[in-house]
PDB file of N, CA and C in Angstrom:
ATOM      1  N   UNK A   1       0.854  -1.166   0.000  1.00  0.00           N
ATOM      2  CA  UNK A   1       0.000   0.000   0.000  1.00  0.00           C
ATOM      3  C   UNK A   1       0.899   1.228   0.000  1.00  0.00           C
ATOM      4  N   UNK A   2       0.642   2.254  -0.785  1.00  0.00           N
ATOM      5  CA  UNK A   2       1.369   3.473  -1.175  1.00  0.00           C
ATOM      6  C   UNK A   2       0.400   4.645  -0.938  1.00  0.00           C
ATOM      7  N   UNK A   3       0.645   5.685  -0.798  1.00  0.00           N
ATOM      8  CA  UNK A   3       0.104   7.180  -0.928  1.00  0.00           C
ATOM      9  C   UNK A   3       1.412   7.907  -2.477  1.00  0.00           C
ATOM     10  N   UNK A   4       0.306   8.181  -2.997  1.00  0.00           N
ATOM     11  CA  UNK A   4       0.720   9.143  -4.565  1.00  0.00           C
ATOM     12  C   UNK A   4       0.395  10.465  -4.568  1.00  0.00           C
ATOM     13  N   UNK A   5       1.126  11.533  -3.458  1.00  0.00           N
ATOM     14  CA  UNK A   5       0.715  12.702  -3.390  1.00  0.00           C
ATOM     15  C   UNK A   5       0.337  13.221  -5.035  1.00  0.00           C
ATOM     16  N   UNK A   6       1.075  13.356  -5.657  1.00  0.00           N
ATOM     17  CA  UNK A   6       0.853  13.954  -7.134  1.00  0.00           C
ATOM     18  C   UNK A   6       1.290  13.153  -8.158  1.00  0.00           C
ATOM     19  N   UNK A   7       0.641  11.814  -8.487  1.00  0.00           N
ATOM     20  CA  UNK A   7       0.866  11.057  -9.404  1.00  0.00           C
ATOM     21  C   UNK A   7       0.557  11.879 -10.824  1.00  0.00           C
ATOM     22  N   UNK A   8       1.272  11.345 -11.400  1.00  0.00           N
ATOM     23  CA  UNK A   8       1.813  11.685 -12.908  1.00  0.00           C
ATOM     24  C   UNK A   8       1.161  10.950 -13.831  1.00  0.00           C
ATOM     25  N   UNK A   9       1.513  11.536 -15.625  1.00  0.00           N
ATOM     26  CA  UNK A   9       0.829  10.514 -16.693  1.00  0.00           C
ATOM     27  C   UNK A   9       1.307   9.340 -16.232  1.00  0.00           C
ATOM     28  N   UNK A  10       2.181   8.582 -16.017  1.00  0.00           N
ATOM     29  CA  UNK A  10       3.091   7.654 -16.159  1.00  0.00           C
ATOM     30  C   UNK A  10       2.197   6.872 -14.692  1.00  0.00           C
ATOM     31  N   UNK A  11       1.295   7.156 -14.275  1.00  0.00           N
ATOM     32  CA  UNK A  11       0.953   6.641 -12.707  1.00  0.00           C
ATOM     33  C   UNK A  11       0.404   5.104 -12.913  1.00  0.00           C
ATOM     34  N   UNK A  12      -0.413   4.889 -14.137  1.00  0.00           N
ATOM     35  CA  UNK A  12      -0.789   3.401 -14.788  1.00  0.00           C
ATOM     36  C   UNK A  12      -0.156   2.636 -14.789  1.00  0.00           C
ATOM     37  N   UNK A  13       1.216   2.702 -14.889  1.00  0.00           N
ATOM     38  CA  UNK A  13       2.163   2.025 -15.648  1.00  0.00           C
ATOM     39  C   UNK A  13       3.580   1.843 -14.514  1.00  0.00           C
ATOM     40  N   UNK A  14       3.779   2.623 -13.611  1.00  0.00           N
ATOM     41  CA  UNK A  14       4.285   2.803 -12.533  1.00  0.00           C
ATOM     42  C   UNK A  14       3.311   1.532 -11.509  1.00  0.00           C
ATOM     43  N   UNK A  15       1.797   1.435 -11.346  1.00  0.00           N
ATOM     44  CA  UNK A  15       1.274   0.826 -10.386  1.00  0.00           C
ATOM     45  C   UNK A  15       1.664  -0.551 -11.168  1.00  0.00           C
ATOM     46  N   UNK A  16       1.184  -0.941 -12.097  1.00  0.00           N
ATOM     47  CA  UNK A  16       1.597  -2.143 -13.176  1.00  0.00           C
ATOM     48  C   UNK A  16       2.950  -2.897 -13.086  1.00  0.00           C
ATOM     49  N   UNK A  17       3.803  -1.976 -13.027  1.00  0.00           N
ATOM     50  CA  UNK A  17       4.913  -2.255 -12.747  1.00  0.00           C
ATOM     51  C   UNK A  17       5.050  -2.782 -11.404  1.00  0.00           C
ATOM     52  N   UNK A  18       5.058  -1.847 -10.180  1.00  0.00           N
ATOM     53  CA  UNK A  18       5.110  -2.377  -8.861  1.00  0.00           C
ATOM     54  C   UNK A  18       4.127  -3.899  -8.834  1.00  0.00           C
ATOM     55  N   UNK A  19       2.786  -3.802  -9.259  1.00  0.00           N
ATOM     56  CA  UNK A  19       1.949  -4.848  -9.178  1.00  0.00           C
ATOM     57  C   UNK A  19       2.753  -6.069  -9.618  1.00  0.00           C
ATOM     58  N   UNK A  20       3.698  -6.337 -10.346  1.00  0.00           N
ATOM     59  CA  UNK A  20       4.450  -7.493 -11.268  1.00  0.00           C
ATOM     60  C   UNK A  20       5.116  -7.697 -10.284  1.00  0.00           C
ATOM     61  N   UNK A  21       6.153  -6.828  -9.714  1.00  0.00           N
ATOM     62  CA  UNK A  21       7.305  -6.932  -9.177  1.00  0.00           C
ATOM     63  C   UNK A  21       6.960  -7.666  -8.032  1.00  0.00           C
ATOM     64  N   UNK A  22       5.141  -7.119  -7.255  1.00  0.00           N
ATOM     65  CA  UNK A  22       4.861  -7.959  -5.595  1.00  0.00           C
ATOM     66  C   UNK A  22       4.801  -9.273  -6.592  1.00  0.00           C
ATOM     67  N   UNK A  23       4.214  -9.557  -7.389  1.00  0.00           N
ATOM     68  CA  UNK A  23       3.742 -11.093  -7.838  1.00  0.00           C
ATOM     69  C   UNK A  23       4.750 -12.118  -8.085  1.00  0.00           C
ATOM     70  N   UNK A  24       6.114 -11.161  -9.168  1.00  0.00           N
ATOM     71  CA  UNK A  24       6.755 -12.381  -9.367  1.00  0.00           C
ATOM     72  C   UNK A  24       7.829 -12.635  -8.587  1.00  0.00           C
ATOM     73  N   UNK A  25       7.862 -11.872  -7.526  1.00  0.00           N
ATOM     74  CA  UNK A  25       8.634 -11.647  -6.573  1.00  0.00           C
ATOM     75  C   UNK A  25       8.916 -12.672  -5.412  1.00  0.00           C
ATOM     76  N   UNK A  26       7.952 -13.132  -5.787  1.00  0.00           N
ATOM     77  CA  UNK A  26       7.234 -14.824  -4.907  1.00  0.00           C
ATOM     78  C   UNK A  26       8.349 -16.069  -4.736  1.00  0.00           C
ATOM     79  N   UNK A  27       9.271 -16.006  -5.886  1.00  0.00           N
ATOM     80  CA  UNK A  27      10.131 -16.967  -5.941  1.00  0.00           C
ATOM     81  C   UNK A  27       9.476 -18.435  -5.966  1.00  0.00           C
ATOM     82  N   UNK A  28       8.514 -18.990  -6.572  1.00  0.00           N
ATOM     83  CA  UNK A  28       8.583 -20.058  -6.638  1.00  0.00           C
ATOM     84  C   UNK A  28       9.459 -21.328  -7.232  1.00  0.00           C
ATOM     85  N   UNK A  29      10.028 -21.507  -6.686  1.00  0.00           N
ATOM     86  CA  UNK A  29      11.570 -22.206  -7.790  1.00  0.00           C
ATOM     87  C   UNK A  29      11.522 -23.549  -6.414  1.00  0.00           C
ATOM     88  N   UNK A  30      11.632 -24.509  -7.561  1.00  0.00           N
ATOM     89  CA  UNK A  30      11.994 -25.983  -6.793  1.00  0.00           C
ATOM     90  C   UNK A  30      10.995 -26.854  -7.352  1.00  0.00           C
ATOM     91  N   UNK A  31      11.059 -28.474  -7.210  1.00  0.00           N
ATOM     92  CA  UNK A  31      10.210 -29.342  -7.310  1.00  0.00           C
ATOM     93  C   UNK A  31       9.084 -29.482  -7.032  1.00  0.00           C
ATOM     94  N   UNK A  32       9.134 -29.329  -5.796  1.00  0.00           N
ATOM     95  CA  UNK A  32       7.823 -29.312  -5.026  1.00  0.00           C
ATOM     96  C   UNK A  32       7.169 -27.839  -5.403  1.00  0.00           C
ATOM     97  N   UNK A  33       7.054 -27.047  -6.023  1.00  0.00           N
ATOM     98  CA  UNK A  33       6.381 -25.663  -6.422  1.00  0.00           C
ATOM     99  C   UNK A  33       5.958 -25.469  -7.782  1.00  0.00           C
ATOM    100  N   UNK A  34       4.785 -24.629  -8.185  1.00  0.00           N
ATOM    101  CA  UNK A  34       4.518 -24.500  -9.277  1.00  0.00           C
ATOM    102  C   UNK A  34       3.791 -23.442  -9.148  1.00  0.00           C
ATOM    103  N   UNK A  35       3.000 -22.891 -10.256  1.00  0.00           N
ATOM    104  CA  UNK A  35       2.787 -21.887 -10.870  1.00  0.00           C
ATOM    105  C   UNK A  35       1.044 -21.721  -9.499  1.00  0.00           C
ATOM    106  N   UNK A  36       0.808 -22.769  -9.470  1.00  0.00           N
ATOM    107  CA  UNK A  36      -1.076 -23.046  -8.290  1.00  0.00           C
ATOM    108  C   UNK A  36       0.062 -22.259  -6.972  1.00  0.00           C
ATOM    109  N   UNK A  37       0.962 -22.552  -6.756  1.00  0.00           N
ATOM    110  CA  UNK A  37       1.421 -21.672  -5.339  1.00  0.00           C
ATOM    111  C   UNK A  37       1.575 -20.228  -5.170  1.00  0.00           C
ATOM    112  N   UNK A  38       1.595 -19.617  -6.354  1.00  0.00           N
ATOM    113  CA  UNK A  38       1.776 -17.933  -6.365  1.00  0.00           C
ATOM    114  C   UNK A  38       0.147 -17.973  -5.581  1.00  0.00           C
ATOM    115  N   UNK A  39       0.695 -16.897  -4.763  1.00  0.00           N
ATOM    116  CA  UNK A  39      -0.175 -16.142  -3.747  1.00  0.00           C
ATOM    117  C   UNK A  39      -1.136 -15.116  -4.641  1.00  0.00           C
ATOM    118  N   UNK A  40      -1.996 -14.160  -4.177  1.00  0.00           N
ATOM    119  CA  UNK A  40      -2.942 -13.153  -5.309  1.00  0.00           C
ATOM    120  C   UNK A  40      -1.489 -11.933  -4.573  1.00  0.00           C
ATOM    121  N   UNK A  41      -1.636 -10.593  -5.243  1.00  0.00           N
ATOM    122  CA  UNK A  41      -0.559  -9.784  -4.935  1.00  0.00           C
ATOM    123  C   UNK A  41      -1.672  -8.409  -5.567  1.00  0.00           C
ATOM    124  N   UNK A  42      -1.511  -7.227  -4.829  1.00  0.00           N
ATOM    125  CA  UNK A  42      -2.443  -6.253  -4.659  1.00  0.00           C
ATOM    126  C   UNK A  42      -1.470  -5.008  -4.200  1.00  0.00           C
ATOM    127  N   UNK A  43      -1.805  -4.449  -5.604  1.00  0.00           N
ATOM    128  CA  UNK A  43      -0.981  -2.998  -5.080  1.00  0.00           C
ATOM    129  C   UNK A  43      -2.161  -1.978  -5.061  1.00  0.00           C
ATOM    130  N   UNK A  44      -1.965  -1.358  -3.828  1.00  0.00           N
ATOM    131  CA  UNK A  44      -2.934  -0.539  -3.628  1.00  0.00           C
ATOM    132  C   UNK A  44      -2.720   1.094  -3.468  1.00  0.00           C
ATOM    133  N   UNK A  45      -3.033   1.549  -4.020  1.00  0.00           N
ATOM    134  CA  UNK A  45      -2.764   2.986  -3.940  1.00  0.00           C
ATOM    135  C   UNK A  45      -3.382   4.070  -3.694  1.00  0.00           C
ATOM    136  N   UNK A  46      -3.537   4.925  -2.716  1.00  0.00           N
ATOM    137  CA  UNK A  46      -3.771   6.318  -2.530  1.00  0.00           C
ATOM    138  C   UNK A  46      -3.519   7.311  -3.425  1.00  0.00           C
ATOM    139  N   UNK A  47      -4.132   8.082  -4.349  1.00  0.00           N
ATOM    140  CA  UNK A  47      -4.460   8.626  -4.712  1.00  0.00           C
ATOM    141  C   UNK A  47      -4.527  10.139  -4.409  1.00  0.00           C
ATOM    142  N   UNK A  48      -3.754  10.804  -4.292  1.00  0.00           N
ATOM    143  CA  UNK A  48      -3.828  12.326  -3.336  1.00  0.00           C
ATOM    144  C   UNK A  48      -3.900  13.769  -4.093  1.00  0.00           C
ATOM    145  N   UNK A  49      -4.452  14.905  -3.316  1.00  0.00           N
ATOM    146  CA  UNK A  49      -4.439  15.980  -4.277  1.00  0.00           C
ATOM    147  C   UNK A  49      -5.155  15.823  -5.442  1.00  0.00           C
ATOM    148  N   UNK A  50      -4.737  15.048  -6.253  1.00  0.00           N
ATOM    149  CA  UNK A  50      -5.047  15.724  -7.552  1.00  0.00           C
ATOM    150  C   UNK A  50      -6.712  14.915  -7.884  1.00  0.00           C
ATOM    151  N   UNK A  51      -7.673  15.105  -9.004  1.00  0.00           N
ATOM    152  CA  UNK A  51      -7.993  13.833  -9.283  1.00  0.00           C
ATOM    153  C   UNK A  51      -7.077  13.048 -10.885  1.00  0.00           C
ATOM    154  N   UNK A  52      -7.350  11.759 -10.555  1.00  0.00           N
ATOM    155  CA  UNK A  52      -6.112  11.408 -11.636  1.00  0.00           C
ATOM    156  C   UNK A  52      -7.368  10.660 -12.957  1.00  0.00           C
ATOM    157  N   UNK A  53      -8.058   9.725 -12.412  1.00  0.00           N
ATOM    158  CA  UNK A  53      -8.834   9.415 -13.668  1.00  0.00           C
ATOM    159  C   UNK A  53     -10.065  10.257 -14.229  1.00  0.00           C
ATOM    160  N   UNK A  54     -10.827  10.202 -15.512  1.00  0.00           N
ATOM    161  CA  UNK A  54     -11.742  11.413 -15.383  1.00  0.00           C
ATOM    162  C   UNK A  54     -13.094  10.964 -15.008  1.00  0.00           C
ATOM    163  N   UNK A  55     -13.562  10.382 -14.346  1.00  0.00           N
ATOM    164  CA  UNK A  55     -14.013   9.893 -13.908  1.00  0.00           C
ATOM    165  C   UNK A  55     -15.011  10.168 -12.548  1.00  0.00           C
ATOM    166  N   UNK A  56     -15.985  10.294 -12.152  1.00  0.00           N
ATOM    167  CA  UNK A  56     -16.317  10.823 -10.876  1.00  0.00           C
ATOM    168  C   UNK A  56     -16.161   9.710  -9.682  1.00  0.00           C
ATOM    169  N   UNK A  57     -15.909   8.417 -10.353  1.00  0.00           N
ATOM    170  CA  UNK A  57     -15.773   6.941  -9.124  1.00  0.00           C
ATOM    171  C   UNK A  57     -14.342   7.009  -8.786  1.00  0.00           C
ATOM    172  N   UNK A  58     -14.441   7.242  -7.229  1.00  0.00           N
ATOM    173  CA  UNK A  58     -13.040   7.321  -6.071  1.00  0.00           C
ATOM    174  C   UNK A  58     -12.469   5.805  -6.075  1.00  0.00           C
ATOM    175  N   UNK A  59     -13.040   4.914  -6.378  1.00  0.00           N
ATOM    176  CA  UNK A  59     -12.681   3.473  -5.986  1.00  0.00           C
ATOM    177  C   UNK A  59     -12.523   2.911  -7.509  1.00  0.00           C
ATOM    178  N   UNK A  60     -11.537   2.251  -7.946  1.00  0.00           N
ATOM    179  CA  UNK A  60     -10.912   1.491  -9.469  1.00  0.00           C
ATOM    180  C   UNK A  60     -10.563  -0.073  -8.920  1.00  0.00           C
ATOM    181  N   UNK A  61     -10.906  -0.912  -9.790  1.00  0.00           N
ATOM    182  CA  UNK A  61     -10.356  -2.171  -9.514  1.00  0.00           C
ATOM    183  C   UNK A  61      -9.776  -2.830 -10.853  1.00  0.00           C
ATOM    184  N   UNK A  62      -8.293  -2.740 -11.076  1.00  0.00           N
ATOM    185  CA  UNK A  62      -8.243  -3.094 -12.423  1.00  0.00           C
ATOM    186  C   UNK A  62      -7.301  -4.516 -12.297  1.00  0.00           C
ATOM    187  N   UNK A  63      -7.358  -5.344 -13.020  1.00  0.00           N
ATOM    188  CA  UNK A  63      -6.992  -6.396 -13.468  1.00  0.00           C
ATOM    189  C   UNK A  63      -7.342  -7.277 -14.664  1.00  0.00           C
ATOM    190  N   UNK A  64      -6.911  -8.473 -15.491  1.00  0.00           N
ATOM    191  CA  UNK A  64      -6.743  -8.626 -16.558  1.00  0.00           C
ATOM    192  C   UNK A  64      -7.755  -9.416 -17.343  1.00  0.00           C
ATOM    193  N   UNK A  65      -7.718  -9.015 -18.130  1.00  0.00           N
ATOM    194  CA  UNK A  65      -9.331  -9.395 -18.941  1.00  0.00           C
ATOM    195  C   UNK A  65      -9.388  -9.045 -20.411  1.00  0.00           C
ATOM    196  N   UNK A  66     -10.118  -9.819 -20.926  1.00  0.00           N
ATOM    197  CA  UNK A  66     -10.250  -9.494 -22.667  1.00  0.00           C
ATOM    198  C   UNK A  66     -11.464  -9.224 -22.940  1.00  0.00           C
ATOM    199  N   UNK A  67     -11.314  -7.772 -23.104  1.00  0.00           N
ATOM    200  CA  UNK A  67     -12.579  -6.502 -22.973  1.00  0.00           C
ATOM    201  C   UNK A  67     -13.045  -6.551 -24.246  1.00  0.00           C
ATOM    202  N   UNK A  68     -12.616  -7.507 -25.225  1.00  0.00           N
ATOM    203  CA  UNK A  68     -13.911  -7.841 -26.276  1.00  0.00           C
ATOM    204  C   UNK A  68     -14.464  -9.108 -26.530  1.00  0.00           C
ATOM    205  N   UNK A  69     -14.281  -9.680 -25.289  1.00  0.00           N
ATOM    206  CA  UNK A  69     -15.419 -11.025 -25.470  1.00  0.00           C
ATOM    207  C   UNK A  69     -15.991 -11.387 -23.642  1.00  0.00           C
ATOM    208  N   UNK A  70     -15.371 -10.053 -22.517  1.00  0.00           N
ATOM    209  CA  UNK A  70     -15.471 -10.109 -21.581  1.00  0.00           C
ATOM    210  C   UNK A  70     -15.266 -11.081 -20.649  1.00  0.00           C
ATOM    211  N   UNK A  71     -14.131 -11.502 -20.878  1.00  0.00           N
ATOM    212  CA  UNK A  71     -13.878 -12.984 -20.300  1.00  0.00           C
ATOM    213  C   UNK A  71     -12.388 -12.938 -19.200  1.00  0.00           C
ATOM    214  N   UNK A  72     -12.551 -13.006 -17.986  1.00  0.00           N
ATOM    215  CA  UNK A  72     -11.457 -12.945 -17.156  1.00  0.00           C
ATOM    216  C   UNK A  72     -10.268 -14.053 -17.295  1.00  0.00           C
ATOM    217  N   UNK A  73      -9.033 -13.021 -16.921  1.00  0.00           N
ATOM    218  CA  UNK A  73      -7.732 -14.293 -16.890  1.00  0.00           C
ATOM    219  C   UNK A  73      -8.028 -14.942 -15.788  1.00  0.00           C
ATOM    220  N   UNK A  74      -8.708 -14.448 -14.769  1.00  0.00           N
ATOM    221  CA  UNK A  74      -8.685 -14.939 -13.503  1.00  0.00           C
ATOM    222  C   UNK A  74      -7.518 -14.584 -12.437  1.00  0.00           C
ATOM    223  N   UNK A  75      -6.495 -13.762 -13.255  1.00  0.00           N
ATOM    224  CA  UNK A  75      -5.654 -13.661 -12.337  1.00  0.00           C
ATOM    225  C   UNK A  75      -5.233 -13.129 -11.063  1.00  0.00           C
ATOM    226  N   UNK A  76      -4.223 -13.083 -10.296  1.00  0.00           N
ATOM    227  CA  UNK A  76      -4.191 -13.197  -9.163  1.00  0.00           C
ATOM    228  C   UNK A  76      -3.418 -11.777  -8.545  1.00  0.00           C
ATOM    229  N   UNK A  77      -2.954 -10.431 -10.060  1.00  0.00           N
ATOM    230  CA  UNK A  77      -2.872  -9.604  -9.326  1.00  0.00           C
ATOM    231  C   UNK A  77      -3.851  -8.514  -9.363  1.00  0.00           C
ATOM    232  N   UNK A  78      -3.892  -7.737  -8.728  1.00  0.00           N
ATOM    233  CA  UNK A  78      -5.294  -6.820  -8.576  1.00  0.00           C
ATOM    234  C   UNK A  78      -4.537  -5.305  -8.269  1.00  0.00           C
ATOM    235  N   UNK A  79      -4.842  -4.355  -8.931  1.00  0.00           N
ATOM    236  CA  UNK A  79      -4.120  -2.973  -8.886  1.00  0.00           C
ATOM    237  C   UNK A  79      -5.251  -1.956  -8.204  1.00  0.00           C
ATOM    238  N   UNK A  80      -5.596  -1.838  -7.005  1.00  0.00           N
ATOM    239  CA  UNK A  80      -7.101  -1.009  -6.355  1.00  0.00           C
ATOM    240  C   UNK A  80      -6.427   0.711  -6.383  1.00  0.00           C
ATOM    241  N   UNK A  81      -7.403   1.437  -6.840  1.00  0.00           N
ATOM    242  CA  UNK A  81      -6.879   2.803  -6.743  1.00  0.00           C
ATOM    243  C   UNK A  81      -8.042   3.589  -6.163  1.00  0.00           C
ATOM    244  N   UNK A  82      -7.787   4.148  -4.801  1.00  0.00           N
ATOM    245  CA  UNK A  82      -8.580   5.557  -4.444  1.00  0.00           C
ATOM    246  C   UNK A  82      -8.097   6.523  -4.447  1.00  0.00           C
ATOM    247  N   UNK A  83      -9.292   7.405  -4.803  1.00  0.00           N
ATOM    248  CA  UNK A  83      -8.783   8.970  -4.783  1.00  0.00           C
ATOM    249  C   UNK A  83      -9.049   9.825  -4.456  1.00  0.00           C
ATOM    250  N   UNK A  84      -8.449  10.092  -3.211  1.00  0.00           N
ATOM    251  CA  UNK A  84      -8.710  11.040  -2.066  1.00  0.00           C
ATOM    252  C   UNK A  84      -9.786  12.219  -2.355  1.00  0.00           C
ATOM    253  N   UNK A  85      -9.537  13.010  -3.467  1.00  0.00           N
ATOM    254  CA  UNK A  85      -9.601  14.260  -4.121  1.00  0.00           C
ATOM    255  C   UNK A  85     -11.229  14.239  -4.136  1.00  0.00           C
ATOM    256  N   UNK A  86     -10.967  12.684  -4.523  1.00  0.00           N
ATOM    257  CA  UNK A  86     -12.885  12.683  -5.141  1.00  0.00           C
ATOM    258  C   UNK A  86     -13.538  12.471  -3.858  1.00  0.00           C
ATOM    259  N   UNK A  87     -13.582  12.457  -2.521  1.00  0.00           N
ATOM    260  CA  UNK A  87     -13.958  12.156  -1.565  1.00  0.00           C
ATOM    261  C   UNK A  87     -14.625  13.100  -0.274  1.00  0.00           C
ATOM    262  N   UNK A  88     -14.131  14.270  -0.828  1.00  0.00           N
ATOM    263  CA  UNK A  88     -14.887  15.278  -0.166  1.00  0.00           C
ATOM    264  C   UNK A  88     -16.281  15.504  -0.142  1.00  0.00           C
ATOM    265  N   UNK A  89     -17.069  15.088  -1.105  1.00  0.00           N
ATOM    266  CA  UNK A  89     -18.616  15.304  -1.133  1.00  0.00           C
ATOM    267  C   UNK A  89     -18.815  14.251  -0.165  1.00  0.00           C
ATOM    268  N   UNK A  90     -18.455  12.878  -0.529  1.00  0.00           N
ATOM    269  CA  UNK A  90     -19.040  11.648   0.537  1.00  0.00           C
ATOM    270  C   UNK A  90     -19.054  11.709   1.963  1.00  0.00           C
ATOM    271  N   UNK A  91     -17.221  12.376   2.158  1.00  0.00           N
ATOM    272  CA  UNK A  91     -16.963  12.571   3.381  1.00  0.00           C
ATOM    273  C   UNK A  91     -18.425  13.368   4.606  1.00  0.00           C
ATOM    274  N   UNK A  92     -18.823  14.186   3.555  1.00  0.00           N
ATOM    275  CA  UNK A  92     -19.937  15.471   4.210  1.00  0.00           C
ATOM    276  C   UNK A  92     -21.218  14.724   4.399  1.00  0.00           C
ATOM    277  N   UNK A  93     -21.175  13.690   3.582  1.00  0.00           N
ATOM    278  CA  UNK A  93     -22.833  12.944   3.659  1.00  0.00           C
ATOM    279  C   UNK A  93     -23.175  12.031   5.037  1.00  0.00           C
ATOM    280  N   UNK A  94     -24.330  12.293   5.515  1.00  0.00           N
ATOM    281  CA  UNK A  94     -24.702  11.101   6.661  1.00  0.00           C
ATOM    282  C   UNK A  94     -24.316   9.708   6.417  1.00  0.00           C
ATOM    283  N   UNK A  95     -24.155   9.060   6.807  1.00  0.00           N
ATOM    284  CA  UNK A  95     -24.007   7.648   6.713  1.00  0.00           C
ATOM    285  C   UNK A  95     -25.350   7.225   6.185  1.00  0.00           C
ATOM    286  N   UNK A  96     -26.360   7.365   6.296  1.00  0.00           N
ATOM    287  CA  UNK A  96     -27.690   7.056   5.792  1.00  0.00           C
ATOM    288  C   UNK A  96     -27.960   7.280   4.787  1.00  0.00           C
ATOM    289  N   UNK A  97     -27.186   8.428   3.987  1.00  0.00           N
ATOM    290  CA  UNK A  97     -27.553   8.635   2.401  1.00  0.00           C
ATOM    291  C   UNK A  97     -26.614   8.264   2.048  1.00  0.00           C
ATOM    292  N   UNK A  98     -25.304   7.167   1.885  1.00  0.00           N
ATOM    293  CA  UNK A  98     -24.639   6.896   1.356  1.00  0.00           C
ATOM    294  C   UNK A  98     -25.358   5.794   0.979  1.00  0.00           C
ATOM    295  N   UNK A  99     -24.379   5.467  -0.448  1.00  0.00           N
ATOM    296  CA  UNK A  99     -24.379   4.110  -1.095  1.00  0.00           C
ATOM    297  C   UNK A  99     -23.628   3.191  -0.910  1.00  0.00           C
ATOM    298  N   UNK A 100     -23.812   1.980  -1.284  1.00  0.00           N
ATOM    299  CA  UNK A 100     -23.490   1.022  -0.776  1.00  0.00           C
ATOM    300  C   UNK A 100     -21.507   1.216  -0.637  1.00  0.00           C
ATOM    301  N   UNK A 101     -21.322   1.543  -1.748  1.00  0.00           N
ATOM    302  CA  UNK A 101     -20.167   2.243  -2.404  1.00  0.00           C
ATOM    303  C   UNK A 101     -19.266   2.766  -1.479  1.00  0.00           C
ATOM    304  N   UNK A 102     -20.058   3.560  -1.245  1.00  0.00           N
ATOM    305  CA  UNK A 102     -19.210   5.156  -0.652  1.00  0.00           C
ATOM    306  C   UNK A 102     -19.225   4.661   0.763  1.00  0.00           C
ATOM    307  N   UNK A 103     -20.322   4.016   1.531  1.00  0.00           N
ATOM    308  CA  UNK A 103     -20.384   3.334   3.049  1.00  0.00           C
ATOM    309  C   UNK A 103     -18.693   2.784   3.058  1.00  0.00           C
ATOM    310  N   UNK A 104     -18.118   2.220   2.081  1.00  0.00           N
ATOM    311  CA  UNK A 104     -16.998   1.649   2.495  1.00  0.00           C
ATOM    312  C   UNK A 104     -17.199  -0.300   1.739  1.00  0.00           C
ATOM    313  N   UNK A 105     -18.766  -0.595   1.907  1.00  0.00           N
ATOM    314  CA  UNK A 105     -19.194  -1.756   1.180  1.00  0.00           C
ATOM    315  C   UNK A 105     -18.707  -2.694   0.033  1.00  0.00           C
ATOM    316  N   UNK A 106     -17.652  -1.590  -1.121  1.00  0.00           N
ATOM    317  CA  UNK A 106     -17.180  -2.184  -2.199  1.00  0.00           C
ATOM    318  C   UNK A 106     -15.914  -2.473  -1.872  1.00  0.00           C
ATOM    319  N   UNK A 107     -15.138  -2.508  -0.403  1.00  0.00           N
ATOM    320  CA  UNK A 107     -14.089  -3.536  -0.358  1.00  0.00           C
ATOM    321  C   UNK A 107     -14.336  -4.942   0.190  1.00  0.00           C
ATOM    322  N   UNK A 108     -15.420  -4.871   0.829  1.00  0.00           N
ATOM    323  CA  UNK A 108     -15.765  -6.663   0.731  1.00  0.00           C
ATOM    324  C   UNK A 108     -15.825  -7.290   0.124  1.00  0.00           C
ATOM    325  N   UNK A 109     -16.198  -6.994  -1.022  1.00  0.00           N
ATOM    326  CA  UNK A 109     -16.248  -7.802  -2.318  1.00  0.00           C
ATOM    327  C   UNK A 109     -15.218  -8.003  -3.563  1.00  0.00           C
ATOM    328  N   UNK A 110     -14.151  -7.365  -2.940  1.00  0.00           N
ATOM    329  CA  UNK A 110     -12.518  -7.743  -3.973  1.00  0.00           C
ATOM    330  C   UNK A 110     -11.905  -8.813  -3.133  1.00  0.00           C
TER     331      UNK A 110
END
């Protein structure tokens, strides 16, 4: 987990990167090991200051998939991005008019 006071164009590709590095970082090497033992690996990032996607959703869950027949790799790393910036309206709302979302609700389900 990271904080990105002022992430840059390059911030996609920077998390992508780190995301590889927790995964293959695993060392599975030997007989007894194979490819079913890699762990899932999750880089998560804070998001600060700025907003970075254009987007009005504070919460991103990206991982790998073939977005023209919608079919998951299944794989096991997961890149989560919030962004602080976008969070000031929610912050102000009762807990009662939030959505399921914004309650905090959409990290149970990654």
């Amino acid at each position: 987990m990271e904080m990105s006071l002022n992430p840059r164009k390059h911030e996609p590709a920077r998390l992508e990167y780190h995301a590889a590095k927790l995964f293959a970082g695993q060392g599975i090497r030997g007989a007894d090991k194979t490819y079913g033992d890699l762990k899932p690996a999750y880089q998560i990032a804070l998001l600060a200051k700025d907003r970075f996607f254009g987007d009005a959703d504070f919460f991103h869950s990206f991982e790998y998939h073939d977005p023209a027949r919608g079919i998951s790799l299944g794989g096991r790393t997961r890149i989560l991005t919030l962004e602080l910036a976008k969070l000031e309206a929610v912050a102000r709302k009762p807990i009662g008019e939030m959505s399921n979302r914004e309650h905090g609700r959409c990290f149970s389900s990654t």
